[in-house]
PDB file of N, CA and C in Angstrom:
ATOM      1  N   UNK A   1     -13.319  32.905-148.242  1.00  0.00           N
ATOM      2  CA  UNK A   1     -13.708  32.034-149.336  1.00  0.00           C
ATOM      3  C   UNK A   1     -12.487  31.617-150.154  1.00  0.00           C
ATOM      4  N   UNK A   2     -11.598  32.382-150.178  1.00  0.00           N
ATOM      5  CA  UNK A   2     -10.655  32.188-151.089  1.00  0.00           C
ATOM      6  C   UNK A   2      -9.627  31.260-150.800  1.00  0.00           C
ATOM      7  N   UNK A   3      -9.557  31.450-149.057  1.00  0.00           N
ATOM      8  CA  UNK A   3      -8.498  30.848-148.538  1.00  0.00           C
ATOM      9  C   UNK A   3      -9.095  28.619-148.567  1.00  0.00           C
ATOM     10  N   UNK A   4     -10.351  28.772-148.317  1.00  0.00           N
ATOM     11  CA  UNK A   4     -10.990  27.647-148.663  1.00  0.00           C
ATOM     12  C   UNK A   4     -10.656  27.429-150.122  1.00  0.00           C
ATOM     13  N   UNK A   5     -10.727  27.764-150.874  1.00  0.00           N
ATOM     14  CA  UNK A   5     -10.370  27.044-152.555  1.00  0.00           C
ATOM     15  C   UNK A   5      -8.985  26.748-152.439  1.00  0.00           C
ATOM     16  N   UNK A   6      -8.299  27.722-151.934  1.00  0.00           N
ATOM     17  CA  UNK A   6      -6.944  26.844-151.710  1.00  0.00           C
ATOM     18  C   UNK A   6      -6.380  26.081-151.187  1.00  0.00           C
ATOM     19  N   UNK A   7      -7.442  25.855-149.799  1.00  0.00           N
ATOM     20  CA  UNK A   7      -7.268  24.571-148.977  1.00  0.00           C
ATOM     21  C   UNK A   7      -7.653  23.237-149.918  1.00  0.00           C
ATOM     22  N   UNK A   8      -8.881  23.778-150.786  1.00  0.00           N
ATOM     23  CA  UNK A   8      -9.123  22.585-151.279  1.00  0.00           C
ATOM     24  C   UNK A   8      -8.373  22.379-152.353  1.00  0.00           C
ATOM     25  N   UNK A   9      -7.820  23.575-153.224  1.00  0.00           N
ATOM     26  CA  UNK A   9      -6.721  22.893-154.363  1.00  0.00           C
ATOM     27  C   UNK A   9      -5.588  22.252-154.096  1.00  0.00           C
ATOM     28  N   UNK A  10      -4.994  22.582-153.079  1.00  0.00           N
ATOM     29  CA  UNK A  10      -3.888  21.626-152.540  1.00  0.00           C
ATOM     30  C   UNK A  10      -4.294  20.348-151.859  1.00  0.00           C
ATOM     31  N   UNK A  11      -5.162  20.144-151.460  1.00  0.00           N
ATOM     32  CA  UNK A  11      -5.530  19.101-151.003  1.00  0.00           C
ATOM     33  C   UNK A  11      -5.915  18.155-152.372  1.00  0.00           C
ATOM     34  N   UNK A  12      -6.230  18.337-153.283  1.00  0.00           N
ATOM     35  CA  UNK A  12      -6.421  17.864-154.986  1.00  0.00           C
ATOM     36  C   UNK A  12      -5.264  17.438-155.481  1.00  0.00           C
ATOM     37  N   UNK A  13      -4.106  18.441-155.331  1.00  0.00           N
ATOM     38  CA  UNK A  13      -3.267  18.060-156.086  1.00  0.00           C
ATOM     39  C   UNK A  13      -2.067  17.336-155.074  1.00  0.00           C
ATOM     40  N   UNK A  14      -2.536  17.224-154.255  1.00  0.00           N
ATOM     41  CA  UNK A  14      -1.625  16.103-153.155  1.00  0.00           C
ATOM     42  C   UNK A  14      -2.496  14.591-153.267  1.00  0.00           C
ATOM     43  N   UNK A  15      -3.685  14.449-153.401  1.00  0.00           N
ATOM     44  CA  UNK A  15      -4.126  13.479-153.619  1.00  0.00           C
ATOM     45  C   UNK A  15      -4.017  13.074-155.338  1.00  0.00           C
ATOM     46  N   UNK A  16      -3.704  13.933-156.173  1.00  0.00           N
ATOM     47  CA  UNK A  16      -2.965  13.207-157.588  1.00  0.00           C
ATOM     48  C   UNK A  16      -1.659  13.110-157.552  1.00  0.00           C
ATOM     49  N   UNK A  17      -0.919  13.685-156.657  1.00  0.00           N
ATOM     50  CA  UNK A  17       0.338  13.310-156.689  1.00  0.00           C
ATOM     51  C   UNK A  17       0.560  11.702-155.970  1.00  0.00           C
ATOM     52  N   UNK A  18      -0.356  11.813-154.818  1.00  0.00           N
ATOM     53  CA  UNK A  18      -0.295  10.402-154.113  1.00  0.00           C
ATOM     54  C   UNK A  18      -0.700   9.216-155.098  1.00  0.00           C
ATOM     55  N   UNK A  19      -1.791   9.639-156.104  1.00  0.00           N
ATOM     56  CA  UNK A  19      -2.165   8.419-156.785  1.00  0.00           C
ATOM     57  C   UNK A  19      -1.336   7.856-157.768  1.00  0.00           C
ATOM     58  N   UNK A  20      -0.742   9.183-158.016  1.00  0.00           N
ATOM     59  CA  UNK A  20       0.722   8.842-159.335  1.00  0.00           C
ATOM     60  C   UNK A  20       1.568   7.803-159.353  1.00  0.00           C
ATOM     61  N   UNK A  21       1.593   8.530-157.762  1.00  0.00           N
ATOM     62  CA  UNK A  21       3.267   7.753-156.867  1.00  0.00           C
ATOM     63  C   UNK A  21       2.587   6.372-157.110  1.00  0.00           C
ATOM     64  N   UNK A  22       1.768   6.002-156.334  1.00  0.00           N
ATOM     65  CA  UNK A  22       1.046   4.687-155.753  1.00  0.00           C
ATOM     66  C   UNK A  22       0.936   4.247-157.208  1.00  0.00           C
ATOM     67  N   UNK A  23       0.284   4.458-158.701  1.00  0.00           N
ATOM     68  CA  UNK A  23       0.700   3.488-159.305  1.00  0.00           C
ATOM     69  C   UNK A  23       1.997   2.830-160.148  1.00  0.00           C
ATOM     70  N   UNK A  24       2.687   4.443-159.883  1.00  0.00           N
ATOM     71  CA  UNK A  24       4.356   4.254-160.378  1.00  0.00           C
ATOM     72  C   UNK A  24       4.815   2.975-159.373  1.00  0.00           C
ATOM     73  N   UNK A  25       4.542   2.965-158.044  1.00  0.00           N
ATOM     74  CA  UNK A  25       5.238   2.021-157.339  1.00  0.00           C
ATOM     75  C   UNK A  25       4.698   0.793-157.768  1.00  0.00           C
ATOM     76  N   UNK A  26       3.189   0.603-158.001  1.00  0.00           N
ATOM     77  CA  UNK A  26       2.845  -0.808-158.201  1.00  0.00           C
ATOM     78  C   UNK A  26       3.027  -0.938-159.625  1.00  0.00           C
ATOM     79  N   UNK A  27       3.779  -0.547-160.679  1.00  0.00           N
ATOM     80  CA  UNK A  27       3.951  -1.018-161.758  1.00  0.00           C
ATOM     81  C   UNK A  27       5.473  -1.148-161.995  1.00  0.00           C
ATOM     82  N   UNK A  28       6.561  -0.499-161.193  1.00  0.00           N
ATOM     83  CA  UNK A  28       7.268  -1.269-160.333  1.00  0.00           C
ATOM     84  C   UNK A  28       7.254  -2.193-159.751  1.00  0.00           C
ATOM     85  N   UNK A  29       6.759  -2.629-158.857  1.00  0.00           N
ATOM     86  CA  UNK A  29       6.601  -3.881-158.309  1.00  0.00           C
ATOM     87  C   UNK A  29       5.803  -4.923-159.460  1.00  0.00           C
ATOM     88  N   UNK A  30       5.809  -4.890-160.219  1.00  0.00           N
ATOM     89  CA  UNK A  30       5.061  -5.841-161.344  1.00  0.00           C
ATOM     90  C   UNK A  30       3.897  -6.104-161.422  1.00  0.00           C
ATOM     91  N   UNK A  31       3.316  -5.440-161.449  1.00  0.00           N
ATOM     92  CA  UNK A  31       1.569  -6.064-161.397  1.00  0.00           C
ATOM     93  C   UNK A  31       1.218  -7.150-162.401  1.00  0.00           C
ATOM     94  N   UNK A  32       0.822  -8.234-161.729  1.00  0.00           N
ATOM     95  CA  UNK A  32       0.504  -8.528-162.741  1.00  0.00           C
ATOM     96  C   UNK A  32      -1.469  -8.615-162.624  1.00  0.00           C
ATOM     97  N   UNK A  33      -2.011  -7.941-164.132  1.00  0.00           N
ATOM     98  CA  UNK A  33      -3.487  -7.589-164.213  1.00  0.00           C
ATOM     99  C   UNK A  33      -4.190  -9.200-164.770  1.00  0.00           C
ATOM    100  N   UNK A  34      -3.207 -10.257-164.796  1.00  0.00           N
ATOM    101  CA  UNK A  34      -4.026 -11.795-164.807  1.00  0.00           C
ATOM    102  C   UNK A  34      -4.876 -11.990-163.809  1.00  0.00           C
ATOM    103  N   UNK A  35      -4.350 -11.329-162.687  1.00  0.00           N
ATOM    104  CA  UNK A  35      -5.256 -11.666-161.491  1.00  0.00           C
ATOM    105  C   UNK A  35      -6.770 -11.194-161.426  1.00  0.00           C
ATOM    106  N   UNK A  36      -7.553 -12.226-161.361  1.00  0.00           N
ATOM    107  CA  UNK A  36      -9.166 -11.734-160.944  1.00  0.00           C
ATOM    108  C   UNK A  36      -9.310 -11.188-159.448  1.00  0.00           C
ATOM    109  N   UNK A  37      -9.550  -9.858-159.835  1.00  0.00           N
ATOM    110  CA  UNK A  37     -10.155  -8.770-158.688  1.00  0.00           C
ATOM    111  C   UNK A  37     -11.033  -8.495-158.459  1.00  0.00           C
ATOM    112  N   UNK A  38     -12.306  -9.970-158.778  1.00  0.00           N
ATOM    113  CA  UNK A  38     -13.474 -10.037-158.135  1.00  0.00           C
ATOM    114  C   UNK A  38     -13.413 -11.299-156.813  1.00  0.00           C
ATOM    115  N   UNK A  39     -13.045 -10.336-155.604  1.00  0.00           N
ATOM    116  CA  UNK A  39     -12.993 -10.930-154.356  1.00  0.00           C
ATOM    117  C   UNK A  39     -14.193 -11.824-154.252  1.00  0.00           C
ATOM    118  N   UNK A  40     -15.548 -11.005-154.357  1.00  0.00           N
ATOM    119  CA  UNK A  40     -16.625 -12.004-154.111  1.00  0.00           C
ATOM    120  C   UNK A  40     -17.210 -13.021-154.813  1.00  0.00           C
ATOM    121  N   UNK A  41     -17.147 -12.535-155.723  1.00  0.00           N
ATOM    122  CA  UNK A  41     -17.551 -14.221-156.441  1.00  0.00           C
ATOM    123  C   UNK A  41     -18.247 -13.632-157.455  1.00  0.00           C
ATOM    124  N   UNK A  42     -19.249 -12.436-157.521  1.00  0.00           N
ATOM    125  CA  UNK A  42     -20.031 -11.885-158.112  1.00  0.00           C
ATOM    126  C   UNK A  42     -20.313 -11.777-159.984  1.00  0.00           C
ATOM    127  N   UNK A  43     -19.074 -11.933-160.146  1.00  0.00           N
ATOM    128  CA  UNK A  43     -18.903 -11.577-161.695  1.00  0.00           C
ATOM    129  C   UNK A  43     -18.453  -9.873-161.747  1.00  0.00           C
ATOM    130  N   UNK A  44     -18.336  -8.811-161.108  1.00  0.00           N
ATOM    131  CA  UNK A  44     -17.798  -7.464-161.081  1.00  0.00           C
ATOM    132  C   UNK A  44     -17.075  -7.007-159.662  1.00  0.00           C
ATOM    133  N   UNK A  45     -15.900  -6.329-160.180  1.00  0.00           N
ATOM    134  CA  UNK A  45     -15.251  -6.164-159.118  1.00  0.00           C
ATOM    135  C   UNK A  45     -16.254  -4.453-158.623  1.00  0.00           C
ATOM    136  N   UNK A  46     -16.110  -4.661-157.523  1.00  0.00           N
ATOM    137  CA  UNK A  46     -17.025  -3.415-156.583  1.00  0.00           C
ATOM    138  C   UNK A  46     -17.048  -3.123-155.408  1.00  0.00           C
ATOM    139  N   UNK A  47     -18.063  -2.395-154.732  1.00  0.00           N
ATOM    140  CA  UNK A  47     -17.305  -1.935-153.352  1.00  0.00           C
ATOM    141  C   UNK A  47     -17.358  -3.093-152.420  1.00  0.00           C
ATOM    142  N   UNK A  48     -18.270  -4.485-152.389  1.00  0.00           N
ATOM    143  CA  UNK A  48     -18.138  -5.221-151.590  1.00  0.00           C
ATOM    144  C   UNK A  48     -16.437  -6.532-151.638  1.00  0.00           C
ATOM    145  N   UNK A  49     -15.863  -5.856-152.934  1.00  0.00           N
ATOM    146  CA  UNK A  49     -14.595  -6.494-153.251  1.00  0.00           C
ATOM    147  C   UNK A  49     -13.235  -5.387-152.122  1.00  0.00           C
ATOM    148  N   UNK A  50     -13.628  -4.527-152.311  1.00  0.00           N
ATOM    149  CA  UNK A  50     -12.642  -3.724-151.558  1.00  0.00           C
ATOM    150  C   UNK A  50     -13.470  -3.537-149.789  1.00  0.00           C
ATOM    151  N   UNK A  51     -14.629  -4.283-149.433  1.00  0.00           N
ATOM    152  CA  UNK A  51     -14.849  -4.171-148.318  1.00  0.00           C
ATOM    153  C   UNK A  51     -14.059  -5.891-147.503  1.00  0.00           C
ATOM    154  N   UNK A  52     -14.103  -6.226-148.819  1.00  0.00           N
ATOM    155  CA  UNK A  52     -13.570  -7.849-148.099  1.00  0.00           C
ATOM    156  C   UNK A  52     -11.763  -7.633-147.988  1.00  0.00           C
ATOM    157  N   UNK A  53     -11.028  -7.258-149.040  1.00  0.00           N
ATOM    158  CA  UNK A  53      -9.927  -6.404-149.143  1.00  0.00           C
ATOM    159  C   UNK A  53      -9.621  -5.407-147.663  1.00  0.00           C
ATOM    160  N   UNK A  54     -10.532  -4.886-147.614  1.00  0.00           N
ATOM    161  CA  UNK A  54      -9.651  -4.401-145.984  1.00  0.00           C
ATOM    162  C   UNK A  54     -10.634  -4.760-144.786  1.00  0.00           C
ATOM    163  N   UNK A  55     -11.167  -5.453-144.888  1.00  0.00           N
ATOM    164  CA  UNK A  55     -11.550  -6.460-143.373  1.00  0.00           C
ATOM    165  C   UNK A  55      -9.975  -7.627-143.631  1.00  0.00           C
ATOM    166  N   UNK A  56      -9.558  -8.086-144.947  1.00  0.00           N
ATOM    167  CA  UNK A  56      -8.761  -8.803-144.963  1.00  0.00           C
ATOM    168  C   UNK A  56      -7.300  -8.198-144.491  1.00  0.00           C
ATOM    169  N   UNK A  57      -7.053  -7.052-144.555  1.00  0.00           N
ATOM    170  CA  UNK A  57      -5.605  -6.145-144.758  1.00  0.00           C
ATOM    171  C   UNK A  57      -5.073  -6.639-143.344  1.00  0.00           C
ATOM    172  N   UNK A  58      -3.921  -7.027-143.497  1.00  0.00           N
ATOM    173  CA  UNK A  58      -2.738  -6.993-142.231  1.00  0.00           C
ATOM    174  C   UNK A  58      -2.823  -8.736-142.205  1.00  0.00           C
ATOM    175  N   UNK A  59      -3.542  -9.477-142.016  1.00  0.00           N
ATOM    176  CA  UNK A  59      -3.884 -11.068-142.768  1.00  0.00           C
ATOM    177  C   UNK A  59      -2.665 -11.550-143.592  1.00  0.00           C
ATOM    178  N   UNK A  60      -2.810 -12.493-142.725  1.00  0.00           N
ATOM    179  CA  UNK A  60      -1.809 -13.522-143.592  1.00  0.00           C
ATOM    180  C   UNK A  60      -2.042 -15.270-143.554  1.00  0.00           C
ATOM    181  N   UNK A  61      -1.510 -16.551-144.629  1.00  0.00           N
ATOM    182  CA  UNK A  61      -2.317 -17.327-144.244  1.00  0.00           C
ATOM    183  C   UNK A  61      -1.776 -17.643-143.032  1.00  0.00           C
ATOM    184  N   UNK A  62      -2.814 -18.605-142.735  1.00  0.00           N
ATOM    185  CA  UNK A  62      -2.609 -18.898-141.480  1.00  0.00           C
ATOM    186  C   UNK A  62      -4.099 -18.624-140.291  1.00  0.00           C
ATOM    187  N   UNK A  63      -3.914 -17.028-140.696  1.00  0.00           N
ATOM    188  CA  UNK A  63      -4.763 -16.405-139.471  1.00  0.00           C
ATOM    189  C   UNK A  63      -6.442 -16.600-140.213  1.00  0.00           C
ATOM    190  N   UNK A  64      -7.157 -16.505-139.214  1.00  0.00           N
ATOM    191  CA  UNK A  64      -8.362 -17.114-138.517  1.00  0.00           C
ATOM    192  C   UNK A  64      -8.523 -16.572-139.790  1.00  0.00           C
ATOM    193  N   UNK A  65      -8.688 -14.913-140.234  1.00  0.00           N
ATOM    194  CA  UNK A  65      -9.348 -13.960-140.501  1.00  0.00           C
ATOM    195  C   UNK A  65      -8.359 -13.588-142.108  1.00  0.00           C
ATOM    196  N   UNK A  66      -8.207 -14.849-142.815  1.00  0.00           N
ATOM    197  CA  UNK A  66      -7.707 -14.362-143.917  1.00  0.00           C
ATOM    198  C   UNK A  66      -8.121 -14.957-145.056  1.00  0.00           C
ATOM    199  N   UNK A  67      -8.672 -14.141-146.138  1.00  0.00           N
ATOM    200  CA  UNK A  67      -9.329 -14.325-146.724  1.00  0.00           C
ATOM    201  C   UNK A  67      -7.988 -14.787-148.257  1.00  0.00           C
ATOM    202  N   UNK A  68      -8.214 -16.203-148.810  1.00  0.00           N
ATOM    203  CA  UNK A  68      -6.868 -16.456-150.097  1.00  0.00           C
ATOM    204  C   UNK A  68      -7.415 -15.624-151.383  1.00  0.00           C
ATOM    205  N   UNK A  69      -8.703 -14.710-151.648  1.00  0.00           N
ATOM    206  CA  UNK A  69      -8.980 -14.203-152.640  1.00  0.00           C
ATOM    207  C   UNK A  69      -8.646 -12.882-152.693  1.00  0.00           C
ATOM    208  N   UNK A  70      -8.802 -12.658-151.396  1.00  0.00           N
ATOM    209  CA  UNK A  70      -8.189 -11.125-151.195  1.00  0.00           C
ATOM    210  C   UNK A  70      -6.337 -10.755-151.313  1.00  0.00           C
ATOM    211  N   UNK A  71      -5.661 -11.514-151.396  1.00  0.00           N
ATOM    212  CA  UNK A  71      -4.560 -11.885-151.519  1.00  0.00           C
ATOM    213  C   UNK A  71      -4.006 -11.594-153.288  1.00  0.00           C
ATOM    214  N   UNK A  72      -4.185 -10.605-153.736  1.00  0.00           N
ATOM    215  CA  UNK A  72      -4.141 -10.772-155.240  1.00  0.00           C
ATOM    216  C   UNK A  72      -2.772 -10.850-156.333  1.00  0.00           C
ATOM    217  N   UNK A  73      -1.221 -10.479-154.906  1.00  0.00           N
ATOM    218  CA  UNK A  73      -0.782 -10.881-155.523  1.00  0.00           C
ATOM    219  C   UNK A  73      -0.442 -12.221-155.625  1.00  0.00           C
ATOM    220  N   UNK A  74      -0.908 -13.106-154.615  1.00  0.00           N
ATOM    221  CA  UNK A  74      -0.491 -14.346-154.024  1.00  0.00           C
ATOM    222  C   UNK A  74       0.868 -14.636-153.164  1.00  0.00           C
ATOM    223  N   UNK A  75       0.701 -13.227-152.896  1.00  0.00           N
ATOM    224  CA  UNK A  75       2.386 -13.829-151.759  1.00  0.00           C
ATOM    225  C   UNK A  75       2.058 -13.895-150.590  1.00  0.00           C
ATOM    226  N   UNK A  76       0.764 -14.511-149.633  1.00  0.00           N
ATOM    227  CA  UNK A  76       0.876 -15.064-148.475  1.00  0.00           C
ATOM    228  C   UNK A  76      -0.026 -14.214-147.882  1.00  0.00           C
ATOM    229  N   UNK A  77       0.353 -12.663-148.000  1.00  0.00           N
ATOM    230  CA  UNK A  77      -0.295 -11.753-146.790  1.00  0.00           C
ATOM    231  C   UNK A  77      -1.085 -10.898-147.412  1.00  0.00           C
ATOM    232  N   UNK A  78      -2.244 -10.219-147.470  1.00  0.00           N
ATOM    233  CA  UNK A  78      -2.893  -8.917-147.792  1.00  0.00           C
ATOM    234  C   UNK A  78      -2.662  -8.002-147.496  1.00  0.00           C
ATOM    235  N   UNK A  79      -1.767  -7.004-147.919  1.00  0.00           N
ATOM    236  CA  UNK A  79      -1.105  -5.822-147.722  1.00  0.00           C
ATOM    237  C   UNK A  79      -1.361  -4.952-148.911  1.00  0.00           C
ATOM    238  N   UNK A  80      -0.597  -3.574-148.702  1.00  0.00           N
ATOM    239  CA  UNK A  80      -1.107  -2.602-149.908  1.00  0.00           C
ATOM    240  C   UNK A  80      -0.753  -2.934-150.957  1.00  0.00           C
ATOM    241  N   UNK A  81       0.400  -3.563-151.281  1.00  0.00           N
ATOM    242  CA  UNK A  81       0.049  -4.526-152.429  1.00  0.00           C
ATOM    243  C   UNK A  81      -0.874  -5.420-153.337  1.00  0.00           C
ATOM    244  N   UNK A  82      -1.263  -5.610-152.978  1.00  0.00           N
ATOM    245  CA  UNK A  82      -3.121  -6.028-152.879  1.00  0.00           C
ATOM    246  C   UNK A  82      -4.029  -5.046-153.954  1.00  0.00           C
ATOM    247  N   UNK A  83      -3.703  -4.171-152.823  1.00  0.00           N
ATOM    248  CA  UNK A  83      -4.304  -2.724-153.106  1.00  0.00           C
ATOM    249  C   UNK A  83      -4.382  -2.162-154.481  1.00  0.00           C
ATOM    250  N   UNK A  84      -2.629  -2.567-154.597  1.00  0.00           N
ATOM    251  CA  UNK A  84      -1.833  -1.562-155.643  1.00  0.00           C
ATOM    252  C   UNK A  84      -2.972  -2.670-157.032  1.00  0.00           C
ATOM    253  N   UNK A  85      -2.676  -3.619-156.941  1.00  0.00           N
ATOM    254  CA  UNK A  85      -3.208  -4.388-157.785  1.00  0.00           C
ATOM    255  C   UNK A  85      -4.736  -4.251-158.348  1.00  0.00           C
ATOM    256  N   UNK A  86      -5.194  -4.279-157.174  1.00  0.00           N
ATOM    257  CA  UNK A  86      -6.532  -3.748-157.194  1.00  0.00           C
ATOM    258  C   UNK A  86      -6.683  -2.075-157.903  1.00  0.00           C
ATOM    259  N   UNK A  87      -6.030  -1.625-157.638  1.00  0.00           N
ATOM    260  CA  UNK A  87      -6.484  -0.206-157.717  1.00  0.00           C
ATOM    261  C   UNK A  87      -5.814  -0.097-159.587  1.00  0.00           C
ATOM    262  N   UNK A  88      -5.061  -1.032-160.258  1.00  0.00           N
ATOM    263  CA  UNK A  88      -3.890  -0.558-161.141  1.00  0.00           C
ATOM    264  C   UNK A  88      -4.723  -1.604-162.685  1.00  0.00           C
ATOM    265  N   UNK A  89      -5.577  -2.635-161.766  1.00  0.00           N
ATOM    266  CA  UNK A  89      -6.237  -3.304-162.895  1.00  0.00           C
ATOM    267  C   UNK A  89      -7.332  -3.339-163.045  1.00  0.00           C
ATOM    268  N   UNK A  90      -7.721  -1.996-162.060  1.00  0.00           N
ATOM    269  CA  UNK A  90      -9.329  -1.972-162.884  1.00  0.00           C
ATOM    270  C   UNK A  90      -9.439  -0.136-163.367  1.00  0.00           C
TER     271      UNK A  90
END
């Protein structure tokens, strides 16, 4: 039992260290929170905003399969950048 709580406390505090990092980097990279991070149209950003967000991921324009709303910082491609944005302005 014990050895389980510690599997799971490290596994906790590696996933707050990851989230730290991830928004230290995207506030580095400049976020900017002007951007509307309602992918669908809906009026609230929600899980069908981050389901269009990674059906969109790896997309760029051009391709068949790329969505220009999912794109939040506007530089061309949907990448974790995107993400960072998403995840840093709501």
């Amino acid at each position: 039992m014990l050895k389980c709580w510690g599997s799971i406390l490290v596994a906790a505090g590696m996933m707050l260290v990851a989230s730290a990092t991830f928004a230290q980097d995207a506030q580095e990279a400049q976020v900017s929170c002007d951007t509307n991070t309602d992918i669908d149209g809906d009026g609230i950003t929600g899980p069908r905003d981050f389901a269009i967000l990674k059906g969109a991921y790896g997309t760029n324009e051009g391709d068949s399969d790329f969505v220009a709303a999912a794109d939040l910082n506007h530089d061309g491609w949907v990448t974790t950048l995107d993400y960072q944005v998403m995840l840093v302005c709501n």
